[in-house]
C-alpha atoms as a PDB file:
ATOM      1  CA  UNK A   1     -97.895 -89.588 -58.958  1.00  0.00           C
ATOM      2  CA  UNK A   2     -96.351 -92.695 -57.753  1.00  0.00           C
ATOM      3  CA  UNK A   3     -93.695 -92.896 -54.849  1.00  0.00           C
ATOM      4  CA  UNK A   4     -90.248 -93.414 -55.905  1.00  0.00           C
ATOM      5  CA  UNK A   5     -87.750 -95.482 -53.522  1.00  0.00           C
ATOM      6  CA  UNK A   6     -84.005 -95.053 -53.720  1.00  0.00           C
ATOM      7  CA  UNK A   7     -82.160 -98.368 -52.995  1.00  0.00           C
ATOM      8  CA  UNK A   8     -78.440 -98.641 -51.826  1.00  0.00           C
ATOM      9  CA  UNK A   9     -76.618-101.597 -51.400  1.00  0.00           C
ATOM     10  CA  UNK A  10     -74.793-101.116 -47.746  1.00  0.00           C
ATOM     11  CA  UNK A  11     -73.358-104.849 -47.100  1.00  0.00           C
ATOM     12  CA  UNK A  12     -71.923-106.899 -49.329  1.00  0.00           C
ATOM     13  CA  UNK A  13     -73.331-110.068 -50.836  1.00  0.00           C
ATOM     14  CA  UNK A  14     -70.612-112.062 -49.968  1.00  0.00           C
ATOM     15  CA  UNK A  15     -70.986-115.359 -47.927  1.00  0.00           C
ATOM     16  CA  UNK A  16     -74.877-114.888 -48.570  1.00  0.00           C
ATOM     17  CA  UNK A  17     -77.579-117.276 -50.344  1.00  0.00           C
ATOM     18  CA  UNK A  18     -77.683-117.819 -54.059  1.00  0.00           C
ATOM     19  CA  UNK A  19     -81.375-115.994 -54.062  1.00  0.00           C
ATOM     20  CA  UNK A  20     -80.321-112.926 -52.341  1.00  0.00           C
ATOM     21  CA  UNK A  21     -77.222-112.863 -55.052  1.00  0.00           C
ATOM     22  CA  UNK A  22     -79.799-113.400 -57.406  1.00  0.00           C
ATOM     23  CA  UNK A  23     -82.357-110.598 -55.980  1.00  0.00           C
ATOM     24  CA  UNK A  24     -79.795-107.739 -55.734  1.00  0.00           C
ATOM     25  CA  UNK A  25     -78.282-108.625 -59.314  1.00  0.00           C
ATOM     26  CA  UNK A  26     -82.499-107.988 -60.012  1.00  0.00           C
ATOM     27  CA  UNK A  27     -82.211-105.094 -58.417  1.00  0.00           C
ATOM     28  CA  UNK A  28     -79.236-103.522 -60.119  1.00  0.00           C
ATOM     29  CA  UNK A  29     -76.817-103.496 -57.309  1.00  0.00           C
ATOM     30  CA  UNK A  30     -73.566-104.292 -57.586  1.00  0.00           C
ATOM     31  CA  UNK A  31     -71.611-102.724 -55.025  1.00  0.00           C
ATOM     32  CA  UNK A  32     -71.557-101.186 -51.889  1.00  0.00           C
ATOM     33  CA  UNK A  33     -72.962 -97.899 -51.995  1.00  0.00           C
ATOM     34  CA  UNK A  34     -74.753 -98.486 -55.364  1.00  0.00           C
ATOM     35  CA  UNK A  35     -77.715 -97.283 -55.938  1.00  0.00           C
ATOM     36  CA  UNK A  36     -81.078 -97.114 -57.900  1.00  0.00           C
ATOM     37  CA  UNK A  37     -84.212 -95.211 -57.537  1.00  0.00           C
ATOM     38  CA  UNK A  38     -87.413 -97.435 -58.698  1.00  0.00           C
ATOM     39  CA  UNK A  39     -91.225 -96.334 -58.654  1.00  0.00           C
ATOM     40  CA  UNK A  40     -92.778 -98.364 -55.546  1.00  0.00           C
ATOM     41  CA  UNK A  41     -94.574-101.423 -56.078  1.00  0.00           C
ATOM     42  CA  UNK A  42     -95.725-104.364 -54.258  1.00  0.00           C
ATOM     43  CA  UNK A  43     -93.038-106.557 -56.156  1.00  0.00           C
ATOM     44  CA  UNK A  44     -90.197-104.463 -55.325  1.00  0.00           C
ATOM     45  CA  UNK A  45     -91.200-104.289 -52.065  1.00  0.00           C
ATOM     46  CA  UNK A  46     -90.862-108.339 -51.757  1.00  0.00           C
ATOM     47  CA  UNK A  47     -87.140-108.282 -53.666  1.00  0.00           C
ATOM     48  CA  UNK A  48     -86.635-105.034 -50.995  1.00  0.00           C
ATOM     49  CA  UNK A  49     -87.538-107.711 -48.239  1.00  0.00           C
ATOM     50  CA  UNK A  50     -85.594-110.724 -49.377  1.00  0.00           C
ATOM     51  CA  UNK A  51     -82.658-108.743 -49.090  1.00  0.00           C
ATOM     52  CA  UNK A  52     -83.482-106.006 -46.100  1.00  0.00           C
ATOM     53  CA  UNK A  53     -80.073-106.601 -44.297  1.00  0.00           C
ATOM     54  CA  UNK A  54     -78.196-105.655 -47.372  1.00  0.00           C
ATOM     55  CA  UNK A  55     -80.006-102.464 -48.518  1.00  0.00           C
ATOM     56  CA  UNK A  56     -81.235 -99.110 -47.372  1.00  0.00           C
ATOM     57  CA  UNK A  57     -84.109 -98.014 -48.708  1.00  0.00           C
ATOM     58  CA  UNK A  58     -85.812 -94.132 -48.439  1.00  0.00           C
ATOM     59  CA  UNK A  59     -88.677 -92.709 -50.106  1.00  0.00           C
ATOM     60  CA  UNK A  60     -87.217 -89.580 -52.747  1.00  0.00           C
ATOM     61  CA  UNK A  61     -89.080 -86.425 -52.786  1.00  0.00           C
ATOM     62  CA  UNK A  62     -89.730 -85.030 -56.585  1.00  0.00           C
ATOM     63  CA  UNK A  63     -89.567 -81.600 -57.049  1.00  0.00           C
ATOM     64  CA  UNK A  64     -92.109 -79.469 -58.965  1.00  0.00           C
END
């Protein structure tokens, strides 16, 4: 089974560059303390490094 990340948006995207608008926007965040849960994969770990210093990410546990 593949690992699944949860994503929050903690800062906002204000005052930031047009690509790391863009990138959260990808993402599906559009607030502070949004969030999404997405299967991991090498892409989404790149968009999850564009915009680090906005986001937390963990890894979500799936029960039985």
């Amino acid at each position: 089974m593949a690992k699944k990340l949860r994503i929050q948006q903690v800062k906002s995207d204000i005052g930031n560059i047009k690509s790391q608008k863009r990138t959260l926007k990808a993402l599906g965040l559009r607030r502070i303390r949004h969030a999404r849960v997405y299967d991991d994969s090498p892409a989404l770990r790149g968009m999850i490094n564009v915009v680090k210093h906005l986001v937390k990410v963990e890894e979500v546990k799936e029960g039985n």
